[in-house]
Structures are given as C-alpha cells and as structure tokens.
PDB file of N, CA and C in Angstrom:
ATOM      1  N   UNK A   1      30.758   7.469  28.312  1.00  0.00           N
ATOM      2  CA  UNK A   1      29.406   6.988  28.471  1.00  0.00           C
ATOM      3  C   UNK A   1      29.055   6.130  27.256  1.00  0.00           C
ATOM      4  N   UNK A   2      28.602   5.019  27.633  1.00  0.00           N
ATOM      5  CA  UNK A   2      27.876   3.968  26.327  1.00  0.00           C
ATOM      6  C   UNK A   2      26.795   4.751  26.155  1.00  0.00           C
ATOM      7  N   UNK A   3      26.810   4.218  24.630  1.00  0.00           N
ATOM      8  CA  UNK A   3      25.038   4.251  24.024  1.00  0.00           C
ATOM      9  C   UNK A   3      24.185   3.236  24.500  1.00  0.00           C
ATOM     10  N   UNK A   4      22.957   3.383  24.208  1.00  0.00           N
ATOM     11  CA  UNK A   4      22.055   2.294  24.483  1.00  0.00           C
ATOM     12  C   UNK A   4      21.823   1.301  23.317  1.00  0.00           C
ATOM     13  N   UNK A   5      21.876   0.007  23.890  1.00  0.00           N
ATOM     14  CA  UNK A   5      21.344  -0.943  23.241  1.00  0.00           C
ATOM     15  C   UNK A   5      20.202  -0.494  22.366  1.00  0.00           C
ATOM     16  N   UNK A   6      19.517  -0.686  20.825  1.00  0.00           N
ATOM     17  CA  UNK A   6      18.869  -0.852  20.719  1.00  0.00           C
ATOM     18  C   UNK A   6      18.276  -2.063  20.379  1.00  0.00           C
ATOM     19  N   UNK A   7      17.000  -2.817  20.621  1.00  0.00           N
ATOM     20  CA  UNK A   7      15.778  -3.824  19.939  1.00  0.00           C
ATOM     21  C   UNK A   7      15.441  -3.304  18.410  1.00  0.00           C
ATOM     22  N   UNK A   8      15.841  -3.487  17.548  1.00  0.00           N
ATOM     23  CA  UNK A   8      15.145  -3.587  16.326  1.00  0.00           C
ATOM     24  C   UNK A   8      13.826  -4.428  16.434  1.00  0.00           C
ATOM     25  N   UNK A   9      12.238  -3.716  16.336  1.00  0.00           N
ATOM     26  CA  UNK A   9      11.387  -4.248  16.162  1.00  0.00           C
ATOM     27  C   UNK A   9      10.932  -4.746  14.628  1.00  0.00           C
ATOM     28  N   UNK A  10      11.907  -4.600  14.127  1.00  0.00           N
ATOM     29  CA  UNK A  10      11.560  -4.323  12.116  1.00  0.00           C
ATOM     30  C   UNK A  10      10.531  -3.657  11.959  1.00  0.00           C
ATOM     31  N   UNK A  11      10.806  -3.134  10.594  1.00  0.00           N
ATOM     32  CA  UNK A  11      10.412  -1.579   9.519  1.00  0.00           C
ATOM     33  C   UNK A  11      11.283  -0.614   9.605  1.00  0.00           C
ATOM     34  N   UNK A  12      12.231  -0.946  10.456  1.00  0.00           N
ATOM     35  CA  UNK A  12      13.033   0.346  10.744  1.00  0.00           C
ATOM     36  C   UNK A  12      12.890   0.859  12.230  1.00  0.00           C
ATOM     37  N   UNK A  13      12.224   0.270  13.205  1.00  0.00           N
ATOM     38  CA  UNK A  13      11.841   0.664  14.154  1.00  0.00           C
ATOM     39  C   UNK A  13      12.510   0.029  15.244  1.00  0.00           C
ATOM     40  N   UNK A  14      12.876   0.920  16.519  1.00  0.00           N
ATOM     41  CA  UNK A  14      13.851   0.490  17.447  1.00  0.00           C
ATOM     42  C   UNK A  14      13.266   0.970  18.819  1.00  0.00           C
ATOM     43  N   UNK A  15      13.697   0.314  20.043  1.00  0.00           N
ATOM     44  CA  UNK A  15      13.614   0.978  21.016  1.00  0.00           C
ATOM     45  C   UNK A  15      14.805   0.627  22.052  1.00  0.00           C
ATOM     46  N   UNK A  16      15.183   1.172  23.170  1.00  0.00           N
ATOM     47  CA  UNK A  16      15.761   0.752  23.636  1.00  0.00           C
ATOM     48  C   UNK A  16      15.247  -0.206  24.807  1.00  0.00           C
ATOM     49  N   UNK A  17      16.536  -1.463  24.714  1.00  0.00           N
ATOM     50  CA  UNK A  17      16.145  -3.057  24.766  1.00  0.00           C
ATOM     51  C   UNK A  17      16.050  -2.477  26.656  1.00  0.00           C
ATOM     52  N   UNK A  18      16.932  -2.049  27.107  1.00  0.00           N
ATOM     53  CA  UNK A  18      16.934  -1.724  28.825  1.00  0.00           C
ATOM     54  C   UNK A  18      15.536  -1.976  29.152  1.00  0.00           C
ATOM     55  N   UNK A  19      14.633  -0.736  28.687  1.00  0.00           N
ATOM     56  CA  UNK A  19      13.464  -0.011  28.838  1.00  0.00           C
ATOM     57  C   UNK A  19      12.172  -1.174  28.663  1.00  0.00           C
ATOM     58  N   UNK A  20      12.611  -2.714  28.209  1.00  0.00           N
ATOM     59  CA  UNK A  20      11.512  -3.516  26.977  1.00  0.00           C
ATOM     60  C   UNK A  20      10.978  -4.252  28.731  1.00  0.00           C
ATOM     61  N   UNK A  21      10.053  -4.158  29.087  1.00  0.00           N
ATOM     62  CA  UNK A  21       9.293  -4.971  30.128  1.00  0.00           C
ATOM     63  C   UNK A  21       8.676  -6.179  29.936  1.00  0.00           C
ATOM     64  N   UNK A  22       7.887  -6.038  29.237  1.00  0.00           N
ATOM     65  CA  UNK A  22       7.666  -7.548  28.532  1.00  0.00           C
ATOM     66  C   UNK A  22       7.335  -7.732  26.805  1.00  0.00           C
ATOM     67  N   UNK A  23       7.818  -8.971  26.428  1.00  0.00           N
ATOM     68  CA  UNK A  23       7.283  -9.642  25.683  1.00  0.00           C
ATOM     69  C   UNK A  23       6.581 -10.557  25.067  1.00  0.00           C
ATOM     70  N   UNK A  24       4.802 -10.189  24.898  1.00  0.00           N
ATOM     71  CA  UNK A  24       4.001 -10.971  24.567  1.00  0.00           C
ATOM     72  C   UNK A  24       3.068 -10.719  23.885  1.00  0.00           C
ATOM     73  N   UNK A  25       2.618 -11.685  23.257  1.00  0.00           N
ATOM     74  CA  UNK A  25       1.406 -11.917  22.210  1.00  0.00           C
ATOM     75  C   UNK A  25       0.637 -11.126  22.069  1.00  0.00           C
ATOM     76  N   UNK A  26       0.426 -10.506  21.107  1.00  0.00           N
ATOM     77  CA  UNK A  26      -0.753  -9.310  20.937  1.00  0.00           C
ATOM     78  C   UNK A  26      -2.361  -9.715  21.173  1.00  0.00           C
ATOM     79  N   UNK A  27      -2.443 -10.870  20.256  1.00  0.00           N
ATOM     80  CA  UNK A  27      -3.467 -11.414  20.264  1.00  0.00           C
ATOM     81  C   UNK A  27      -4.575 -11.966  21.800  1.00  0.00           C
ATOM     82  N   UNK A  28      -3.651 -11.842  22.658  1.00  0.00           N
ATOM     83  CA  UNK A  28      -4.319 -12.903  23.774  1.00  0.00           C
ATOM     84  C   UNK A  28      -5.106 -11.718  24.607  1.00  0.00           C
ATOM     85  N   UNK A  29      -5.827 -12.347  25.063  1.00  0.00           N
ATOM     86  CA  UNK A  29      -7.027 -11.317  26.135  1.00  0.00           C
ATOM     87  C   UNK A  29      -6.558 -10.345  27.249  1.00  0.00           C
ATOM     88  N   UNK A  30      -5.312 -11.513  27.719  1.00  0.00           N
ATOM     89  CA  UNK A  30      -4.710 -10.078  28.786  1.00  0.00           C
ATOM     90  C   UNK A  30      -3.676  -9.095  28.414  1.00  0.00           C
ATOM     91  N   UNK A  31      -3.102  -9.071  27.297  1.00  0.00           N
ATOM     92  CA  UNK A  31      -2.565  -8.192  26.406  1.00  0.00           C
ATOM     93  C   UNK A  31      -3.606  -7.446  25.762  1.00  0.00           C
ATOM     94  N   UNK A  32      -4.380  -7.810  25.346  1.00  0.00           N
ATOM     95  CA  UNK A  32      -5.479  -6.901  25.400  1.00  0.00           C
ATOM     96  C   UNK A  32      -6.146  -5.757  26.131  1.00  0.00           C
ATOM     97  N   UNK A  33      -6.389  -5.862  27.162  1.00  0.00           N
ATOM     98  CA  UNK A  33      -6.406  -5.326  28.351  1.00  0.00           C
ATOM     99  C   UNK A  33      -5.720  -4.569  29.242  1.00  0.00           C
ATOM    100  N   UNK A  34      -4.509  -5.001  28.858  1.00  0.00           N
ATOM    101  CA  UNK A  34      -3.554  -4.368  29.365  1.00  0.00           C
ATOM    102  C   UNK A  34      -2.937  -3.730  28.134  1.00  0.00           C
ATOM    103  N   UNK A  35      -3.046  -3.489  27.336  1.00  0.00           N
ATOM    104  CA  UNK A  35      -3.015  -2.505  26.298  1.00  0.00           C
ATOM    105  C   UNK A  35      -3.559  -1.199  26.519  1.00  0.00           C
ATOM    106  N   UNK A  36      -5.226  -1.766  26.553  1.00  0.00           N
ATOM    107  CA  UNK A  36      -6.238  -0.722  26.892  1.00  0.00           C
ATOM    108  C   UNK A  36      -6.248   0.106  28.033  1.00  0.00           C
ATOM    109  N   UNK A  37      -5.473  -0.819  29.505  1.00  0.00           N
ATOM    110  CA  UNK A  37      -4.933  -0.274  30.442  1.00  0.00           C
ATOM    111  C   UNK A  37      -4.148   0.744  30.505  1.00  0.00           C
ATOM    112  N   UNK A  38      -3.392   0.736  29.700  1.00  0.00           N
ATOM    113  CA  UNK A  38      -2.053   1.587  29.565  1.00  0.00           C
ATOM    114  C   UNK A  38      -2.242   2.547  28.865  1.00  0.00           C
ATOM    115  N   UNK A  39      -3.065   2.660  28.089  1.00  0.00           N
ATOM    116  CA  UNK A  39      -3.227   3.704  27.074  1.00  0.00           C
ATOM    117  C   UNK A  39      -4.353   4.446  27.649  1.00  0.00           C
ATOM    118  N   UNK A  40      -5.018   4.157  29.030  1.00  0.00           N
ATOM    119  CA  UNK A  40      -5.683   5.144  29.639  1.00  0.00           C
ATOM    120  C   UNK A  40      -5.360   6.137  30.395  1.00  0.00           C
ATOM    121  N   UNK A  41      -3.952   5.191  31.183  1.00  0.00           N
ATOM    122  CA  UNK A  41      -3.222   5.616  32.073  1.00  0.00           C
ATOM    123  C   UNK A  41      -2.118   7.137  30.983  1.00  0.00           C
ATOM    124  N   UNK A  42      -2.043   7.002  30.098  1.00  0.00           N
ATOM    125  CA  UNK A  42      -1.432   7.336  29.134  1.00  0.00           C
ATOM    126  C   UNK A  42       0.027   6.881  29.061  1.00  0.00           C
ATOM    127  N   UNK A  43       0.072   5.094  29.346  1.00  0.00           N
ATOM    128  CA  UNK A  43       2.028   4.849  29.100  1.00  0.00           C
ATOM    129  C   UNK A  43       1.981   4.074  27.425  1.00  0.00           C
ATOM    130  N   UNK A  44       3.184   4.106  27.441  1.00  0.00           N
ATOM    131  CA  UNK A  44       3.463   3.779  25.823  1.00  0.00           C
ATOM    132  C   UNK A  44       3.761   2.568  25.792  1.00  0.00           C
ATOM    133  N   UNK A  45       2.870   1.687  25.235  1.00  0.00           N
ATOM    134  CA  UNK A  45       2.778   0.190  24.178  1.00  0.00           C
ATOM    135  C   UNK A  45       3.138   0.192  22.940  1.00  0.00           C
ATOM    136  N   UNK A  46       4.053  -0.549  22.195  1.00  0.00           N
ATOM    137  CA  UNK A  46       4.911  -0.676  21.708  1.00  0.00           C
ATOM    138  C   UNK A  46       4.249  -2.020  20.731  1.00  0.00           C
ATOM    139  N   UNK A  47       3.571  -2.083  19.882  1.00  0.00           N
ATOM    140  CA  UNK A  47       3.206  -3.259  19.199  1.00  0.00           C
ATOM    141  C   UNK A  47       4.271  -3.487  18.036  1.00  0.00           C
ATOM    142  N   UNK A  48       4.779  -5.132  17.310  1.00  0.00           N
ATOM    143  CA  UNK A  48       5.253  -5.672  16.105  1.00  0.00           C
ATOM    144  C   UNK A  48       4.591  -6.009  15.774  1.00  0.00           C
ATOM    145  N   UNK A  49       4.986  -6.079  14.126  1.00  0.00           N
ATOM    146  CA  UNK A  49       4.837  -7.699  13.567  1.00  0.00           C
ATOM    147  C   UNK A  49       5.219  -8.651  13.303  1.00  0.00           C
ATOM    148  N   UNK A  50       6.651  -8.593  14.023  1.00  0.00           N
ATOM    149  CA  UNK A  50       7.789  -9.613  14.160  1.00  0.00           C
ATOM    150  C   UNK A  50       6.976 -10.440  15.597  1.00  0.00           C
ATOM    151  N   UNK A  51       7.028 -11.620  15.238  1.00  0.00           N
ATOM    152  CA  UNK A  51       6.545 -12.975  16.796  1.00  0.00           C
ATOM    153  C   UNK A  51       7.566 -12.456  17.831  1.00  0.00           C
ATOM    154  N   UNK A  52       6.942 -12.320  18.811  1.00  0.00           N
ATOM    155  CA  UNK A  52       7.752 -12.298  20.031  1.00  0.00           C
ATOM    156  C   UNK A  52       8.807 -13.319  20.346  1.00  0.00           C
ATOM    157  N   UNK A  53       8.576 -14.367  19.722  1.00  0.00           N
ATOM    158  CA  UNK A  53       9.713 -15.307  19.521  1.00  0.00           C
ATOM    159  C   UNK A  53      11.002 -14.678  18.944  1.00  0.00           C
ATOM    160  N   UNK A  54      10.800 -14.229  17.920  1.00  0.00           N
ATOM    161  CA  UNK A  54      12.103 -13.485  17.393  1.00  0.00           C
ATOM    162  C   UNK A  54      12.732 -12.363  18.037  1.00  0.00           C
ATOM    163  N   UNK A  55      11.415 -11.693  18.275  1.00  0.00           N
ATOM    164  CA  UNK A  55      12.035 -10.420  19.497  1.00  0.00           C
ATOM    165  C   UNK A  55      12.781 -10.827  20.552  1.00  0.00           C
ATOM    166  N   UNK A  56      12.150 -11.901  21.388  1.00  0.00           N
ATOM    167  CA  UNK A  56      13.017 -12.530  22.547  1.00  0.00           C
ATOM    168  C   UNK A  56      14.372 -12.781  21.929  1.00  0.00           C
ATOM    169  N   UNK A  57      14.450 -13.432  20.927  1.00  0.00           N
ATOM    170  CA  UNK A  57      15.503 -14.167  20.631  1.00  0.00           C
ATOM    171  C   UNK A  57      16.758 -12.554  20.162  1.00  0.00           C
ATOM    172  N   UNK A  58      16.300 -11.971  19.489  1.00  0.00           N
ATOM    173  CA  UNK A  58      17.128 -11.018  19.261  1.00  0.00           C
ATOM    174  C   UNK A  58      18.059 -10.026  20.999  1.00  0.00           C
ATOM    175  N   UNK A  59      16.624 -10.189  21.393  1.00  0.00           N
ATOM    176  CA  UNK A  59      17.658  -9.839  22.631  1.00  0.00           C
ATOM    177  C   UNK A  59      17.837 -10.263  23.795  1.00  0.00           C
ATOM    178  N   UNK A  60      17.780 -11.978  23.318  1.00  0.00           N
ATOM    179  CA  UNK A  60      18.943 -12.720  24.552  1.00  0.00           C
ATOM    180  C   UNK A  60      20.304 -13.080  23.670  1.00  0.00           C
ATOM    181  N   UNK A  61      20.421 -13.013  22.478  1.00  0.00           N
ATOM    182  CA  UNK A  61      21.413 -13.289  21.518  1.00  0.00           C
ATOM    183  C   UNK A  61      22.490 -11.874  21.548  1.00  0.00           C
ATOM    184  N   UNK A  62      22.061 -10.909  22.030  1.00  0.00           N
ATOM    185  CA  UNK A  62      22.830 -10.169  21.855  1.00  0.00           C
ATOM    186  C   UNK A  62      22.909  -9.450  20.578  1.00  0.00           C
ATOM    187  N   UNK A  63      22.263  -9.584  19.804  1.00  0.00           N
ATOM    188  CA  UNK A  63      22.220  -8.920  18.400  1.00  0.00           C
ATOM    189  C   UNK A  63      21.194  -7.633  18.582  1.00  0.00           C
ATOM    190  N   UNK A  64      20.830  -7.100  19.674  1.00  0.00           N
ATOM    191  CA  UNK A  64      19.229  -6.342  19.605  1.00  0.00           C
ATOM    192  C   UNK A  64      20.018  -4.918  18.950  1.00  0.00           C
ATOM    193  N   UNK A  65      20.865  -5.146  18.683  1.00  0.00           N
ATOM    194  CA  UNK A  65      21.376  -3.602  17.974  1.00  0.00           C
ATOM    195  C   UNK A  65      21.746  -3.683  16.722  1.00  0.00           C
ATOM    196  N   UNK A  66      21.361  -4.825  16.020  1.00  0.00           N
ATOM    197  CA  UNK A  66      21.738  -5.113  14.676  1.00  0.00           C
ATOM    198  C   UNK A  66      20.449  -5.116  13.897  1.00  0.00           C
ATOM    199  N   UNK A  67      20.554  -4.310  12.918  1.00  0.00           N
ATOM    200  CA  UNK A  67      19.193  -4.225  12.039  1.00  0.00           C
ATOM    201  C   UNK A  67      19.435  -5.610  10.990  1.00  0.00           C
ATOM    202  N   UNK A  68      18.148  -5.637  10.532  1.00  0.00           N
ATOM    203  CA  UNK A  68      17.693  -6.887   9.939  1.00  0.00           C
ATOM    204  C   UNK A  68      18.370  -6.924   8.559  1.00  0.00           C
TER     205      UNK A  68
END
C-alpha cells in the first residue's frame, strides 16, 4: 500500500493533496461565504499564507510532498 501524497501548505503544515477540492483566494466574497458555510455545516477549511498560485503549482508539479 502507498502513502499519501502530501500538499505542504508551509509552517510545517500538510494535508493530503487527494482530499484538496479547491484552490482559492481567501480574500474574495464567495470564499468568504463559503467558508462561513462550511464551518456551520461543521466541514474543515483549510486556510494559507502561501498564494494559491504556489499551492496550485506545487501540486501540478508533482513536488506536493516536498517540504519547503
């Protein structure tokens, strides 16, 4: 049996990349919302402070298991 991929979100923090649904902007109104959504429902949101640019990029590159 493989391990799972992990996403390094940096600080030390990982999740597994399978599990990652989307990636986007914290800042914008419907991430917002759907933040607030989810955390009523009680599912788990996952915020960085790495740009989602880099996140994407880490795991279409294939590196999402390599720490920084």
């Amino acid at each position: 049996m493989s391990s799972p991929v992990l996403l390094n979100l940096g600080y030390g923090n990982l999740v597994v990349a399978s599990r990652v649904v989307a990636i986007v902007s914290p800042q914008s109104a419907p991430m917002r919302r759907l933040r607030e959504e989810a955390e009523g429902r009680g599912k788990l949101v996952v915020l960085s402070a790495i740009n989602p640019e880099t996140i994407a990029g880490r795991l279409q590159d294939g590196s999402a298991d390599l720490a920084e």
